[in-house]
PDB file of N, CA and C in Angstrom:
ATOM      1  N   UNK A   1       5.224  -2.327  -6.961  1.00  0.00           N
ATOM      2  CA  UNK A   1       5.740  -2.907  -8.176  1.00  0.00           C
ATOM      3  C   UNK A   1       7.007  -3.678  -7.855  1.00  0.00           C
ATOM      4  N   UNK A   2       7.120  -4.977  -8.687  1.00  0.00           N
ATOM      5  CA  UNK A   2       8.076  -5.639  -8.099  1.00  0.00           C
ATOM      6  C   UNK A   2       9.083  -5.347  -9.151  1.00  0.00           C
ATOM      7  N   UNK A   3      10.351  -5.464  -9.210  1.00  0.00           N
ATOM      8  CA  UNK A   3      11.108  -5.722 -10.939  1.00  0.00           C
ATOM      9  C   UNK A   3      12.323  -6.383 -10.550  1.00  0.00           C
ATOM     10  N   UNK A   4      12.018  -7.604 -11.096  1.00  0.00           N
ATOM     11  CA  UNK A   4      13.220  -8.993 -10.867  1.00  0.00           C
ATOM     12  C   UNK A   4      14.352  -8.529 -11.779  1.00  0.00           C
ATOM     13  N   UNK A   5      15.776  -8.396 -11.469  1.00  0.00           N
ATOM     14  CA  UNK A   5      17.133  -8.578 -12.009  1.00  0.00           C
ATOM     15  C   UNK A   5      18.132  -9.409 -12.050  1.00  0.00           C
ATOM     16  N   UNK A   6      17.881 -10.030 -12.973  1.00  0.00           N
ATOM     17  CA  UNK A   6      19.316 -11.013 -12.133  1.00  0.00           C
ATOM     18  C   UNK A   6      20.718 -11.125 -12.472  1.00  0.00           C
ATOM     19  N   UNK A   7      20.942 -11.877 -11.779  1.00  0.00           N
ATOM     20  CA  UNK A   7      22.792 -11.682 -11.352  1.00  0.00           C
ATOM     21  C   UNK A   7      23.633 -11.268 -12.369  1.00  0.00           C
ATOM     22  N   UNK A   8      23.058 -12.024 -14.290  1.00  0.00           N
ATOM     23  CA  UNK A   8      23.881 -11.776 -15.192  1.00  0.00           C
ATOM     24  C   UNK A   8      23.313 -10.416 -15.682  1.00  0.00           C
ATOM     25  N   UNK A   9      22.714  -9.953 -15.430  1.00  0.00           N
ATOM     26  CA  UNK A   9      22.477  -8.649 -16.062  1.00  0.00           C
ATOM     27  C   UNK A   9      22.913  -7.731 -16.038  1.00  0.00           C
ATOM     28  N   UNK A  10      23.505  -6.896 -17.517  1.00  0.00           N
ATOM     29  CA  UNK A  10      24.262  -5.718 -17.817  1.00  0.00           C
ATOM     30  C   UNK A  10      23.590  -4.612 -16.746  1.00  0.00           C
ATOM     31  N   UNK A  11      24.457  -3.443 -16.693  1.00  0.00           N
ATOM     32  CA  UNK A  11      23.983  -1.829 -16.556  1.00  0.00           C
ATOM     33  C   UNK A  11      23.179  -1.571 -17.326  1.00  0.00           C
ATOM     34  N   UNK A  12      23.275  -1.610 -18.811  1.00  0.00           N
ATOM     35  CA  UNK A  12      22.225  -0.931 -19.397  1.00  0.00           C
ATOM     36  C   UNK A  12      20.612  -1.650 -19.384  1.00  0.00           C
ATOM     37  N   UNK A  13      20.351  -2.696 -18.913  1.00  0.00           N
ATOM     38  CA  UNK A  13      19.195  -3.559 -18.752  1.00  0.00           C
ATOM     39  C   UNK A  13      18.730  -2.520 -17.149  1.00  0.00           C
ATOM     40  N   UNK A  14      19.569  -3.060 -16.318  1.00  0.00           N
ATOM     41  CA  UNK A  14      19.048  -2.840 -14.921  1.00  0.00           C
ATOM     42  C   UNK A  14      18.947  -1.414 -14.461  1.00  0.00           C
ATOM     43  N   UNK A  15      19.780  -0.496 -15.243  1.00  0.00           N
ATOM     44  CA  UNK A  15      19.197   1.568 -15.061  1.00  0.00           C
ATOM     45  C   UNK A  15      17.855   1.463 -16.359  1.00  0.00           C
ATOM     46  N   UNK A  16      17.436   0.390 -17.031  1.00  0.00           N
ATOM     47  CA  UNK A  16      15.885   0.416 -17.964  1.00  0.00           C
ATOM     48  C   UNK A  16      15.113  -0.028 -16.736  1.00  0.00           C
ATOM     49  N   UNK A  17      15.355  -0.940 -15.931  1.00  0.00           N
ATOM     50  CA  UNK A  17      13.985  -1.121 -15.269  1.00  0.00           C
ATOM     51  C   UNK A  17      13.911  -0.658 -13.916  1.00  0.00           C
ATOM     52  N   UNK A  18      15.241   0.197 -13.420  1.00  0.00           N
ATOM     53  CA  UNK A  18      14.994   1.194 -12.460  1.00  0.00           C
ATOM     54  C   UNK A  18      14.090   2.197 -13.022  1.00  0.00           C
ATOM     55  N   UNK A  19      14.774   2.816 -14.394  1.00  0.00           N
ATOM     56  CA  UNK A  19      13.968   3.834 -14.439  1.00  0.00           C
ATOM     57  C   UNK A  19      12.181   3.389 -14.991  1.00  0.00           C
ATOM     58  N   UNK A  20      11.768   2.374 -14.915  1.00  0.00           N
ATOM     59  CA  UNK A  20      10.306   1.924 -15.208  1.00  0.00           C
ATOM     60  C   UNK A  20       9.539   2.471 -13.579  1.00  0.00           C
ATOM     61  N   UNK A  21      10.487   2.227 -12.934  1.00  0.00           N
ATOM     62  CA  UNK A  21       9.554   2.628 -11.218  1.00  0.00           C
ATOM     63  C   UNK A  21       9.732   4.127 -11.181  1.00  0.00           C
ATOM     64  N   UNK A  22      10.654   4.973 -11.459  1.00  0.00           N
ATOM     65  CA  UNK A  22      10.258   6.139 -11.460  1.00  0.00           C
ATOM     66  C   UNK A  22       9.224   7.174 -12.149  1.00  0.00           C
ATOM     67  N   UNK A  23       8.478   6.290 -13.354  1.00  0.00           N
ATOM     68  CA  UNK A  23       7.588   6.694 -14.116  1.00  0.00           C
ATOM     69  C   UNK A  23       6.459   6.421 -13.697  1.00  0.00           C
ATOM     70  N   UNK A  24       6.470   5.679 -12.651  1.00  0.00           N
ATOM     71  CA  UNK A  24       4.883   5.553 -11.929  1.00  0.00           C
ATOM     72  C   UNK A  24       4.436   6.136 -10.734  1.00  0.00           C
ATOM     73  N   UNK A  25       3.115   6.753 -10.860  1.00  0.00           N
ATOM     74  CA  UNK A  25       2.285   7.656 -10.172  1.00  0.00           C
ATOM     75  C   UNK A  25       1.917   7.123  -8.752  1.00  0.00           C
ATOM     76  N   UNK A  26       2.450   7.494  -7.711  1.00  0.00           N
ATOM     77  CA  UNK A  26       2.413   6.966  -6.703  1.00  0.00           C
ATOM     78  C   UNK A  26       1.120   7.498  -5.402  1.00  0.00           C
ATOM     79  N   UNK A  27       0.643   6.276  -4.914  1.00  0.00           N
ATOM     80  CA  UNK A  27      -0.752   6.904  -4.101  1.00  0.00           C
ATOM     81  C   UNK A  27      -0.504   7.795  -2.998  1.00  0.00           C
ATOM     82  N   UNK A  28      -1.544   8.782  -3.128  1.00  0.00           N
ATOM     83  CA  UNK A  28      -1.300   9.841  -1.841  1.00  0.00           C
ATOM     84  C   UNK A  28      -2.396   9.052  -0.988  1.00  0.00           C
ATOM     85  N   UNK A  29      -2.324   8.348   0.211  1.00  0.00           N
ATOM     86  CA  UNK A  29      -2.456   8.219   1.371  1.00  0.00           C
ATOM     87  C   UNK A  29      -3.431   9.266   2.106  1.00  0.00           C
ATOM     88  N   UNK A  30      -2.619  10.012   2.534  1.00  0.00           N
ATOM     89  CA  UNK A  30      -3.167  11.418   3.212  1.00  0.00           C
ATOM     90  C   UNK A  30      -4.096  11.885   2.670  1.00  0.00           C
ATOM     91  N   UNK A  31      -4.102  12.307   1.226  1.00  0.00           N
ATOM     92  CA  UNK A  31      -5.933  12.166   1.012  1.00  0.00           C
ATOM     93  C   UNK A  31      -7.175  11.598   1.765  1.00  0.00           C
ATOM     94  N   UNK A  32      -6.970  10.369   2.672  1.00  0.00           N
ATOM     95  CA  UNK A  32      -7.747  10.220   3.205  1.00  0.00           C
ATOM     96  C   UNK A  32      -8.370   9.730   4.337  1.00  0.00           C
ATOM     97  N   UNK A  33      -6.818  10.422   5.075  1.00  0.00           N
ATOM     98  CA  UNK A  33      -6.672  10.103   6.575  1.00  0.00           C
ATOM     99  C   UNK A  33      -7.664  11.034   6.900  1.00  0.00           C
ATOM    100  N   UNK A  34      -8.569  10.467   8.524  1.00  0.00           N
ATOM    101  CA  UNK A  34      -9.018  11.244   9.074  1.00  0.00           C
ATOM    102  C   UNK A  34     -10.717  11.397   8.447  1.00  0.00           C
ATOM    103  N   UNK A  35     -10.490  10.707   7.330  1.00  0.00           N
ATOM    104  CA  UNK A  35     -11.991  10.626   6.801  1.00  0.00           C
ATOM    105  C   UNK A  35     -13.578  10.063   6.811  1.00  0.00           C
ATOM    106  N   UNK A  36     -13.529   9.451   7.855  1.00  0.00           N
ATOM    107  CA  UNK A  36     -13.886   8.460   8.478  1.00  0.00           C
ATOM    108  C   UNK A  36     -14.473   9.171   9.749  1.00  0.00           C
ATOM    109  N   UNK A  37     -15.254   9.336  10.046  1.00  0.00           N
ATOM    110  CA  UNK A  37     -15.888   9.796  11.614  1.00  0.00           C
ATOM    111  C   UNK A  37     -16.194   8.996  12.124  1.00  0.00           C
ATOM    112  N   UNK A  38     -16.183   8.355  13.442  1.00  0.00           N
ATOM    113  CA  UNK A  38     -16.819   7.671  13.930  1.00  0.00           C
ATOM    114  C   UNK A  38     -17.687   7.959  15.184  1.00  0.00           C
ATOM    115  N   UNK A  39     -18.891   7.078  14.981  1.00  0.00           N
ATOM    116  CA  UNK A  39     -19.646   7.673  16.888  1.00  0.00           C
ATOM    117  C   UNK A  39     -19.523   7.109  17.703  1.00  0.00           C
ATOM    118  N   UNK A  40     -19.027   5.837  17.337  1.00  0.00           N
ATOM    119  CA  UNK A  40     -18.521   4.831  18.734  1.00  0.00           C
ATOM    120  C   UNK A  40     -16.749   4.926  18.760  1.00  0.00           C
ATOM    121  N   UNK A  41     -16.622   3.686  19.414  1.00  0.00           N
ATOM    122  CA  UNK A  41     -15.073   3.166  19.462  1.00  0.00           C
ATOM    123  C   UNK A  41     -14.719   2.159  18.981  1.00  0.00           C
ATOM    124  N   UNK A  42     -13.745   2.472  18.095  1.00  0.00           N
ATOM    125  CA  UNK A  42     -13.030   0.683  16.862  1.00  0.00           C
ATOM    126  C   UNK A  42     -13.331  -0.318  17.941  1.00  0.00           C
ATOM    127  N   UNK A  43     -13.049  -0.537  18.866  1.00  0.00           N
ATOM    128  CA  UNK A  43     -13.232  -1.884  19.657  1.00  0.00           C
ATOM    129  C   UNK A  43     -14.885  -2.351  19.530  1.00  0.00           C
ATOM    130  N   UNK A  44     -15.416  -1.416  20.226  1.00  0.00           N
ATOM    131  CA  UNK A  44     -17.321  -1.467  19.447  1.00  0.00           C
ATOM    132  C   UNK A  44     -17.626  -2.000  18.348  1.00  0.00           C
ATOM    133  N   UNK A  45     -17.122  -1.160  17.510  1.00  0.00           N
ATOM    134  CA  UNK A  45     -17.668  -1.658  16.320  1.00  0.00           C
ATOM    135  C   UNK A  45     -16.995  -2.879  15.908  1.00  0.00           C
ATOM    136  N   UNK A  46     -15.384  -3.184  16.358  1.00  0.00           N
ATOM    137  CA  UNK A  46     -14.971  -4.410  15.919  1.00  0.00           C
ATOM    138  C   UNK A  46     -15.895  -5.571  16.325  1.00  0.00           C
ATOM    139  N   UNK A  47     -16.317  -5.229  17.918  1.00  0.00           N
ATOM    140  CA  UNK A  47     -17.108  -6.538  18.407  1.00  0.00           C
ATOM    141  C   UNK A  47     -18.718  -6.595  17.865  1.00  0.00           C
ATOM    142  N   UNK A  48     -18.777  -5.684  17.413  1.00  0.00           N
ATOM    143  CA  UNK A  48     -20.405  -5.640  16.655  1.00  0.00           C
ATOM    144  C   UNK A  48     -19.924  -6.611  15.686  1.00  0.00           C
ATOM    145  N   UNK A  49     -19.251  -6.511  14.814  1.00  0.00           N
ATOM    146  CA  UNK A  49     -19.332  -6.975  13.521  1.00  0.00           C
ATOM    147  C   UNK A  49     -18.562  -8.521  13.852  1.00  0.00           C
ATOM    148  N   UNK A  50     -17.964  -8.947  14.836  1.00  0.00           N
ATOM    149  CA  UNK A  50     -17.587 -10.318  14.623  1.00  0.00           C
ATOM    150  C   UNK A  50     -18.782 -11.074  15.544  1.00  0.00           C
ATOM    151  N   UNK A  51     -19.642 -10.418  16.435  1.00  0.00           N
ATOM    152  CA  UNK A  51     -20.172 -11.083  16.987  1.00  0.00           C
ATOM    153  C   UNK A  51     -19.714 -12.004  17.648  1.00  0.00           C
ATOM    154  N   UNK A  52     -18.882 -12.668  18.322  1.00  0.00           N
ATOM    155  CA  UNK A  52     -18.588 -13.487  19.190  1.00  0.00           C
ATOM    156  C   UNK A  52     -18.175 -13.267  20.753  1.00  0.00           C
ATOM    157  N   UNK A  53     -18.094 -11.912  20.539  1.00  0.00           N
ATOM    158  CA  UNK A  53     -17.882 -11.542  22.394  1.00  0.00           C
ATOM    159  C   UNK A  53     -18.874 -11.646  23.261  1.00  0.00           C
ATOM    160  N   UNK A  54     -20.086 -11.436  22.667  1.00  0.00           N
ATOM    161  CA  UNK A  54     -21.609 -11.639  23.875  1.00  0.00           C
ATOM    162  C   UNK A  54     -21.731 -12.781  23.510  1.00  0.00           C
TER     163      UNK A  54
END
């Protein structure tokens, strides 16, 4: 989330749209590390799928 402030802006404007980012639900990641098995090796499969190395 981005939140633009600018230069003339009071305290009481800019602690309103700090506190707008603390009210949002932030992604857990780690949920879904590691989830993914693979039977080959990323390089393999990278060159499978672009096709241009053979």
């Amino acid at each position: 989330m981005v939140v633009i402030i600018k230069t003339l802006a009071d305290i009481k404007h800019i602690k309103n749209q700090l506190s707008k980012i603390n009210n949002i639900k932030a992604f857990n990641a780690q949920k879904f590390c590691g989830v993914v098995k693979l039977k080959s090796s990323p390089i393999d499969i990278q060159n499978k799928l672009r096709d241009e190395w053979n």
